[in-house]
N, C-alpha and C. Protein backbone atom coordinates (compact mmCIF):
# COMPACT_ATOMS: atom_id res chain seq x y z
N UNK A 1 33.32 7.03 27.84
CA UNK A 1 33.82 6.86 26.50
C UNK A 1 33.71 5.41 26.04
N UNK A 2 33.94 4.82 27.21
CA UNK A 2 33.66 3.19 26.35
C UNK A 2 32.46 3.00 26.37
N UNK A 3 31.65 3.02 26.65
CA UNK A 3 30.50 3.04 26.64
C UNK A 3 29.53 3.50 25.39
N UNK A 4 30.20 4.70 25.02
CA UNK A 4 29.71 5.35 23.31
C UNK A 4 30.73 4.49 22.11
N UNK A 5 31.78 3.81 22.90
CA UNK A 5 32.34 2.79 21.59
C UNK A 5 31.69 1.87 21.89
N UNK A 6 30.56 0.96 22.71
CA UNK A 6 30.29 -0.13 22.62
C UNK A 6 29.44 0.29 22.34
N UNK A 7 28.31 1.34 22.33
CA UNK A 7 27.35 1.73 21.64
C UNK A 7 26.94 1.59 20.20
N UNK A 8 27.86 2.36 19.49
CA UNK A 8 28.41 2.30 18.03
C UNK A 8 28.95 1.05 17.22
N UNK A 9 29.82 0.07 18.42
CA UNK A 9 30.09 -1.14 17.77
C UNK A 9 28.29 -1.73 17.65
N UNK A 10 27.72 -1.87 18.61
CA UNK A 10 26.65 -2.61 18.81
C UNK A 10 25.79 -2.32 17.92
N UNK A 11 25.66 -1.15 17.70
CA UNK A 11 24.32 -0.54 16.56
C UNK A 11 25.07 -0.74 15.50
N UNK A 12 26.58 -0.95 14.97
CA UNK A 12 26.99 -1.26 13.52
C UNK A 12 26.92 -3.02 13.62
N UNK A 13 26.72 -4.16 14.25
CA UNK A 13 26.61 -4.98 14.16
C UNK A 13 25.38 -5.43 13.99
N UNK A 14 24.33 -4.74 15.15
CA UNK A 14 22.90 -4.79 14.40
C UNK A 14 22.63 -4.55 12.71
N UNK A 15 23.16 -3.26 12.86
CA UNK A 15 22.82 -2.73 11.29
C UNK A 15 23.20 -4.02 9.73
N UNK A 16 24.42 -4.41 10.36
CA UNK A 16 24.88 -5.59 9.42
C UNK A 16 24.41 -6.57 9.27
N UNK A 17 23.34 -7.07 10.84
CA UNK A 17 22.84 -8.42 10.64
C UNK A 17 21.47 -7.94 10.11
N UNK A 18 20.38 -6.74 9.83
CA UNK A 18 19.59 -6.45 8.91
C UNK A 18 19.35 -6.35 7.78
N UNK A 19 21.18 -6.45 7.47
CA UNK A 19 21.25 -6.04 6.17
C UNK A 19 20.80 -7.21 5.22
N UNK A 20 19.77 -7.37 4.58
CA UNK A 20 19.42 -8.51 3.51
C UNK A 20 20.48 -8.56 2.52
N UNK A 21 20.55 -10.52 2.56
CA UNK A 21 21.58 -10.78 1.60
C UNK A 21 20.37 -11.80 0.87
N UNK A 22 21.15 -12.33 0.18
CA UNK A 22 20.36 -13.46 -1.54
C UNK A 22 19.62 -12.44 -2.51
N UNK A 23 18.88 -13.48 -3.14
CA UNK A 23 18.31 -12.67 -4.77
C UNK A 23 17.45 -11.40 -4.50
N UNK A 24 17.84 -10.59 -5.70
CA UNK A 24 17.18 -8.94 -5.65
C UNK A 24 16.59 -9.20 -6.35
N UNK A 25 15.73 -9.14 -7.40
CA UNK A 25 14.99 -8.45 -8.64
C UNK A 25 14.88 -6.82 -8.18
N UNK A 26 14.72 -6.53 -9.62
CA UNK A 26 14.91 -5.20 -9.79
C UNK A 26 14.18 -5.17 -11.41
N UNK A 27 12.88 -4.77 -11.56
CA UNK A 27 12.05 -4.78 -12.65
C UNK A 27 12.64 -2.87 -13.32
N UNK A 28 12.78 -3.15 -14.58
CA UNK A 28 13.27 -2.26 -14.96
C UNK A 28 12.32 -1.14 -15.67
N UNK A 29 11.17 -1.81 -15.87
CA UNK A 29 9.87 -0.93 -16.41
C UNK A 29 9.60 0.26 -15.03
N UNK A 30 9.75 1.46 -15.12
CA UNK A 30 8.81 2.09 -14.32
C UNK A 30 7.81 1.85 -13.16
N UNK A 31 8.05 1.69 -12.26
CA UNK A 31 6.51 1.74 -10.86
C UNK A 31 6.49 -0.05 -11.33
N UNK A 32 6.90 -0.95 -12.00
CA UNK A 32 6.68 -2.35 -12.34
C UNK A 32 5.70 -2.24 -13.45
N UNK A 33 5.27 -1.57 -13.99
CA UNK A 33 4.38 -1.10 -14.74
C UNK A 33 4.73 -0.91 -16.35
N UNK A 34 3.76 -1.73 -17.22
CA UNK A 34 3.64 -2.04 -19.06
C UNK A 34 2.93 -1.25 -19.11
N UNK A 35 3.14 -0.11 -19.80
CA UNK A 35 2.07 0.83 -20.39
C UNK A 35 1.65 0.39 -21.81
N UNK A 36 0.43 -0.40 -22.36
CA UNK A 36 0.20 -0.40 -23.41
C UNK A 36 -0.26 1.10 -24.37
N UNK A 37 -0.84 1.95 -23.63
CA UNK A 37 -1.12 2.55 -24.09
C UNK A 37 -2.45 2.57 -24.80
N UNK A 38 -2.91 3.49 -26.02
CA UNK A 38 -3.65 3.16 -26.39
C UNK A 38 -3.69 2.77 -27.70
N UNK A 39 -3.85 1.37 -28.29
CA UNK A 39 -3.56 0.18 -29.19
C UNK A 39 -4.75 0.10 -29.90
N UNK A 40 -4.54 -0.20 -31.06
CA UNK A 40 -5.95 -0.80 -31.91
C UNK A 40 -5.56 -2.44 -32.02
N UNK A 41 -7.12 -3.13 -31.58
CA UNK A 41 -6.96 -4.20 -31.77
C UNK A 41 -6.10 -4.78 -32.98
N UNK A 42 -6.65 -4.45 -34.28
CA UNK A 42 -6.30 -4.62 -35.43
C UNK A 42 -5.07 -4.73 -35.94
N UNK A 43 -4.17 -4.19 -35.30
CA UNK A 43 -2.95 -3.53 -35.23
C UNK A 43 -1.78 -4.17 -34.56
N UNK A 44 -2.48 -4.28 -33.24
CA UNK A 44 -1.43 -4.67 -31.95
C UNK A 44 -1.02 -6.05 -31.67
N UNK A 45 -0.17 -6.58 -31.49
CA UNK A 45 -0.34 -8.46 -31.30
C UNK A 45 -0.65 -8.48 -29.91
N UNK A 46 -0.34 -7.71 -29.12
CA UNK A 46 -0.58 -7.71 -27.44
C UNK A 46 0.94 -8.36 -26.67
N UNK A 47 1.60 -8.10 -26.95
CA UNK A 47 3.07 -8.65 -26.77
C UNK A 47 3.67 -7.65 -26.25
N UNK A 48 4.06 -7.90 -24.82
CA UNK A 48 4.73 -6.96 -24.04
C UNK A 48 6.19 -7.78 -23.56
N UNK A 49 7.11 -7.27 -22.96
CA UNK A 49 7.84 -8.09 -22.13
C UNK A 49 8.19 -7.13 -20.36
N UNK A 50 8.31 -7.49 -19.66
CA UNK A 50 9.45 -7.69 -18.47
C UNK A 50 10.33 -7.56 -18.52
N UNK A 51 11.56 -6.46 -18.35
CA UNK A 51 12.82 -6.86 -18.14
C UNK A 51 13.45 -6.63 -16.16
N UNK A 52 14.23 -7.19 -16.18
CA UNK A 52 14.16 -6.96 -14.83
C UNK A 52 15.88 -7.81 -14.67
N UNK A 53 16.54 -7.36 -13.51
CA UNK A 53 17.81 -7.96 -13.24
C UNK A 53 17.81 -8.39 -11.62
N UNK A 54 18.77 -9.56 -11.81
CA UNK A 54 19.10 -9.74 -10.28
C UNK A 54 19.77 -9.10 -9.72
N UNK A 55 19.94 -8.34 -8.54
CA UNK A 55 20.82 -7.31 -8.12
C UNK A 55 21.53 -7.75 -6.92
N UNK A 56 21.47 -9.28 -6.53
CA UNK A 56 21.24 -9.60 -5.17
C UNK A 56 22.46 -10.12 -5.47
N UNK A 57 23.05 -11.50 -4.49
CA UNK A 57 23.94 -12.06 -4.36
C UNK A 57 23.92 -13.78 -4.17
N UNK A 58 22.79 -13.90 -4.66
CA UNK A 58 22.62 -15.23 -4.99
C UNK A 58 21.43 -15.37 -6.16
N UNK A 59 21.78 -16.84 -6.69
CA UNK A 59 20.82 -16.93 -7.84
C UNK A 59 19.48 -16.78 -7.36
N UNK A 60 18.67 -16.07 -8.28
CA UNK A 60 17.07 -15.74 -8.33
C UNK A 60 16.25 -16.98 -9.25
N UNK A 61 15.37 -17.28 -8.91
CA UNK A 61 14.20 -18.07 -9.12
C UNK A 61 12.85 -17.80 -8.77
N UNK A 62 12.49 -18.16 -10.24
CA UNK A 62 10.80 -18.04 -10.58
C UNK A 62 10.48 -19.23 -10.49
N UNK A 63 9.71 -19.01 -9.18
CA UNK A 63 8.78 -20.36 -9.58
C UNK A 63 7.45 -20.24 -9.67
N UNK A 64 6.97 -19.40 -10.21
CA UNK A 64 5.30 -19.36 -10.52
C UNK A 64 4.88 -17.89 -10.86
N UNK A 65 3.78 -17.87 -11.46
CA UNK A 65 3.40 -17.01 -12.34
C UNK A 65 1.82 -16.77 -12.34
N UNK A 66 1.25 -15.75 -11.21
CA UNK A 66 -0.29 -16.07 -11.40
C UNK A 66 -0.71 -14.73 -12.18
N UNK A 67 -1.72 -15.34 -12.97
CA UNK A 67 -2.23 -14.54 -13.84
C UNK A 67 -3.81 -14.94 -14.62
N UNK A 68 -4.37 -13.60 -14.98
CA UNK A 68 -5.70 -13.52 -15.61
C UNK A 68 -5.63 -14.73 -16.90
N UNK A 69 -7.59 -15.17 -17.01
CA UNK A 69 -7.12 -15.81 -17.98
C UNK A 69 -7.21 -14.39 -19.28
N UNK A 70 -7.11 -13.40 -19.05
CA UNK A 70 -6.55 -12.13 -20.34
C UNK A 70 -5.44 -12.24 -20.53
N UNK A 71 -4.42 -12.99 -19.98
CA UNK A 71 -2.61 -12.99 -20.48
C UNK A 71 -2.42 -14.07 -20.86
N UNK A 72 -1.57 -14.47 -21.47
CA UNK A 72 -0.95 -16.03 -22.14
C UNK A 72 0.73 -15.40 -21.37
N UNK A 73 1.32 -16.33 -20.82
CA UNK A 73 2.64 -16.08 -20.51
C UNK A 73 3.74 -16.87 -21.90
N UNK A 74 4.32 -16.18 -22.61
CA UNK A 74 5.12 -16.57 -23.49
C UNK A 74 6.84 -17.42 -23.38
N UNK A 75 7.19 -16.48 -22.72
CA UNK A 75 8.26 -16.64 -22.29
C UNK A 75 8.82 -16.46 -20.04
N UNK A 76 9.32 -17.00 -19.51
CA UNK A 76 9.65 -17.48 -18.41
C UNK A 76 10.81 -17.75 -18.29
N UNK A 77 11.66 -17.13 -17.69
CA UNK A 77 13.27 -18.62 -17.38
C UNK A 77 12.96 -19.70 -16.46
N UNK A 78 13.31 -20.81 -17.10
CA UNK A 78 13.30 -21.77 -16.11
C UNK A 78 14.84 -21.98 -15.61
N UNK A 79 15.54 -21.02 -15.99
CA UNK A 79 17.14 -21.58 -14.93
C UNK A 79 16.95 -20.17 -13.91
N UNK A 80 17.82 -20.73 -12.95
CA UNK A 80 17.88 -19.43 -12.32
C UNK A 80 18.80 -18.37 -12.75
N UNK A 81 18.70 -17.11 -12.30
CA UNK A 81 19.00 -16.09 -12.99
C UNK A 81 20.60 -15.47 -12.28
N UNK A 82 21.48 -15.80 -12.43
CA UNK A 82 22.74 -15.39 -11.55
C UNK A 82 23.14 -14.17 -11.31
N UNK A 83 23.79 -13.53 -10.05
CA UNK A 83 23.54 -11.84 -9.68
C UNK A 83 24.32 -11.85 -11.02
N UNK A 84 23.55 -10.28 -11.33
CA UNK A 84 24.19 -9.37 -12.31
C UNK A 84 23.64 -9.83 -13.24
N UNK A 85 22.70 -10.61 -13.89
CA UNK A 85 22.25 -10.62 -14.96
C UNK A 85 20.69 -10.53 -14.83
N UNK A 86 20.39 -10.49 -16.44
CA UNK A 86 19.26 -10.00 -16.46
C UNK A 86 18.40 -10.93 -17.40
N UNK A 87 17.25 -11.21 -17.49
CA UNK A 87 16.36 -12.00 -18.05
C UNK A 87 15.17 -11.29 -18.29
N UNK A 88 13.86 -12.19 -18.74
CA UNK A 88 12.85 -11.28 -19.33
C UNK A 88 11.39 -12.30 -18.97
N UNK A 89 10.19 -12.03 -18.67
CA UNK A 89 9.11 -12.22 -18.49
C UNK A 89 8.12 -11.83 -19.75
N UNK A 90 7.60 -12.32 -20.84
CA UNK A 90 7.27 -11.93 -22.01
C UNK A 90 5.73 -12.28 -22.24
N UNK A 91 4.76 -11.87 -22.16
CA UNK A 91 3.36 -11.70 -21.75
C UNK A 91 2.65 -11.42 -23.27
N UNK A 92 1.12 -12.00 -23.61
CA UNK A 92 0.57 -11.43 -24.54
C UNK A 92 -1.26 -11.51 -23.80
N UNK A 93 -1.55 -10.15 -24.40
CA UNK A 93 -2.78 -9.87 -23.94
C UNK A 93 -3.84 -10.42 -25.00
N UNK A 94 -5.56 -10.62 -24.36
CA UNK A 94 -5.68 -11.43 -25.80
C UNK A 94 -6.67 -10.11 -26.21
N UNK A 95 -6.23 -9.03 -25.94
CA UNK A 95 -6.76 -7.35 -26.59
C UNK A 95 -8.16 -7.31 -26.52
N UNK A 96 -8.86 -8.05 -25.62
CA UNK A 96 -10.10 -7.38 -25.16
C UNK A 96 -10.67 -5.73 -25.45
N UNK A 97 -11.29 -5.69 -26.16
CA UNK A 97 -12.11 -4.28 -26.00
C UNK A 97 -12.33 -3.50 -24.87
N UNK A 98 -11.57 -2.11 -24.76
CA UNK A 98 -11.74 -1.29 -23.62
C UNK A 98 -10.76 -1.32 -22.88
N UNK A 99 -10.17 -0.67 -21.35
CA UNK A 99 -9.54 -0.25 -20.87
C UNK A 99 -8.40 -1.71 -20.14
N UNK A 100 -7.12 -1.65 -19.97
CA UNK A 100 -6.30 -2.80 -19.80
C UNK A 100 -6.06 -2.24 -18.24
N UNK A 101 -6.35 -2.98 -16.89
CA UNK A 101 -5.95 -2.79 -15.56
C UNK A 101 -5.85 -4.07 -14.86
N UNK A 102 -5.01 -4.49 -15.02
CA UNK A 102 -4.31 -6.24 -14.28
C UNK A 102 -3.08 -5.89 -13.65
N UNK A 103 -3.11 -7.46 -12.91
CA UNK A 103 -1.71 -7.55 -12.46
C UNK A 103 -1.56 -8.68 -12.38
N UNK A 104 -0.14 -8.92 -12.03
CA UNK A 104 0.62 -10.38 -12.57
C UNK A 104 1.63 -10.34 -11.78
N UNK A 105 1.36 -11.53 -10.78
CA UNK A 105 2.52 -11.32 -9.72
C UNK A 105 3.43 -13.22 -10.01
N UNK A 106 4.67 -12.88 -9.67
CA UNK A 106 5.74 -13.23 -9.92
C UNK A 106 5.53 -13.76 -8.19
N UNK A 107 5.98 -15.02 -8.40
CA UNK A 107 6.05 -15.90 -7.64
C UNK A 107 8.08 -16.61 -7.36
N UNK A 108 8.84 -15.33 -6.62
CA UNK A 108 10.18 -15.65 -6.62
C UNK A 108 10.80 -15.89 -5.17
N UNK A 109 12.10 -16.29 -5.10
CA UNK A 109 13.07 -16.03 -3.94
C UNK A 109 13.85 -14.78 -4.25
N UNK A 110 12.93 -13.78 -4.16
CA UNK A 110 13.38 -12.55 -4.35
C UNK A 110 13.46 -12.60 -2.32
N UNK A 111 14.52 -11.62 -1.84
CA UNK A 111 14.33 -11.23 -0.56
C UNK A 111 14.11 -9.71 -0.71
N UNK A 112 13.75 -9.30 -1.74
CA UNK A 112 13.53 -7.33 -1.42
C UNK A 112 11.93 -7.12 -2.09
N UNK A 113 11.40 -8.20 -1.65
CA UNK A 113 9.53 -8.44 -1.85
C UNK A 113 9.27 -9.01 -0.90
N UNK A 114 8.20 -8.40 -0.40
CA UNK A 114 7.81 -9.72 0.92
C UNK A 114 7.40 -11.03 0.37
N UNK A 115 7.65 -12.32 1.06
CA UNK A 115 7.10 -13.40 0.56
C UNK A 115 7.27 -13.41 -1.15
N UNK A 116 8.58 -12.77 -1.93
CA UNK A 116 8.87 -13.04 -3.07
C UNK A 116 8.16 -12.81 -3.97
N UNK A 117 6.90 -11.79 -3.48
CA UNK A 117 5.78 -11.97 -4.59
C UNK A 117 5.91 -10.62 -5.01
N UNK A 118 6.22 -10.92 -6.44
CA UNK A 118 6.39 -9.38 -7.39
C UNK A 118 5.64 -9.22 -8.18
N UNK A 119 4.53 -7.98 -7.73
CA UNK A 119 3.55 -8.02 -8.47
C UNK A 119 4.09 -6.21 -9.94
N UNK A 120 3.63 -7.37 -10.97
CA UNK A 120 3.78 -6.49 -12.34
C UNK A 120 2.49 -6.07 -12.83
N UNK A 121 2.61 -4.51 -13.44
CA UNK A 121 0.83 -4.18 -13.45
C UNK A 121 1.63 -3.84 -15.11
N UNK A 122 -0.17 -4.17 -15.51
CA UNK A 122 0.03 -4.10 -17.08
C UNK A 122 -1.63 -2.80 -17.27
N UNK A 123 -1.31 -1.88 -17.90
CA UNK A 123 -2.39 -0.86 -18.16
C UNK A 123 -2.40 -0.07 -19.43
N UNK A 124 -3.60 0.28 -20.28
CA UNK A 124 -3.64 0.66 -21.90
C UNK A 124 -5.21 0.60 -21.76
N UNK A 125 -5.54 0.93 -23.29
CA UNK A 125 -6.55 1.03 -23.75
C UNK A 125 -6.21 0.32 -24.80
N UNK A 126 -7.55 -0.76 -25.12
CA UNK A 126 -7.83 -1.58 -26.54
C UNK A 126 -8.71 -1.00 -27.18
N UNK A 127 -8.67 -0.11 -28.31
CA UNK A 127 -9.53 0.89 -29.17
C UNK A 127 -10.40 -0.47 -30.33
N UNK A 128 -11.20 -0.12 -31.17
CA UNK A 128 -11.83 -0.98 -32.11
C UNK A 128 -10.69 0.01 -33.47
N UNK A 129 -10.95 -0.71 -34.74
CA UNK A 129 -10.17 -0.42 -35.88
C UNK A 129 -10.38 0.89 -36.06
């Protein structure tokens, strides 16, 4: 019998020291995924945003942003983002003709990404007028 309580202590102390603590992101779009859809140039400004929250327990930080030269990044926080709140990543495409398949990875101290890198996919069709 002691033996199945030191068992149980031991595997609940493991389990606790696995448990990841600091910054979450948590992207609130679907699969991480901007559906533009299908847009007429003419029409569309190419202006998407990101929303996404920290879920973690310490402040989150962006520090980098790689991307096609097809995106202009608009908006970014430069403070860090404190648990429980939420901020925004705000992107414009420059509406190239034909089908939209990129990605745009987020360069954070996220700990529920490996190596912090959160990659955001942006996908649509750019129609002519």
């Amino acid at each position: 019998m002691k033996n199945i309580k030191f068992l149980l202590l031991l595997l609940f102390v493991s389990y606790m020291g696995f448990a990841q603590s600091g910054p979450k992101i948590e992207i609130q779009q679907s699969e991480n995924t901007v559906d533009y859809g299908k847009v007429k140039k003419s029409t569309d400004n190419g202006v998407r945003s990101f929303t996404f929250t920290n879920n973690g327990d310490a402040p989150l930080t962006i520090t980098g942003i790689q991307t096609t030269a097809s995106f202009t990044i608009l908006y970014k926080p430069n403070q860090p983002i404190a648990p429980g709140k939420s901020d925004k990543i705000e992107i414009k495409y420059n509406m190239n003709l034909g089908p939209i398949r990129k990605t745009i990875t987020l360069e954070t101290n996220a700990v529920n990404y490996e190596g912090g890198r959160v990659p955001l996919k942006i996908k649509g069709e750019v129609l002519t007028n």
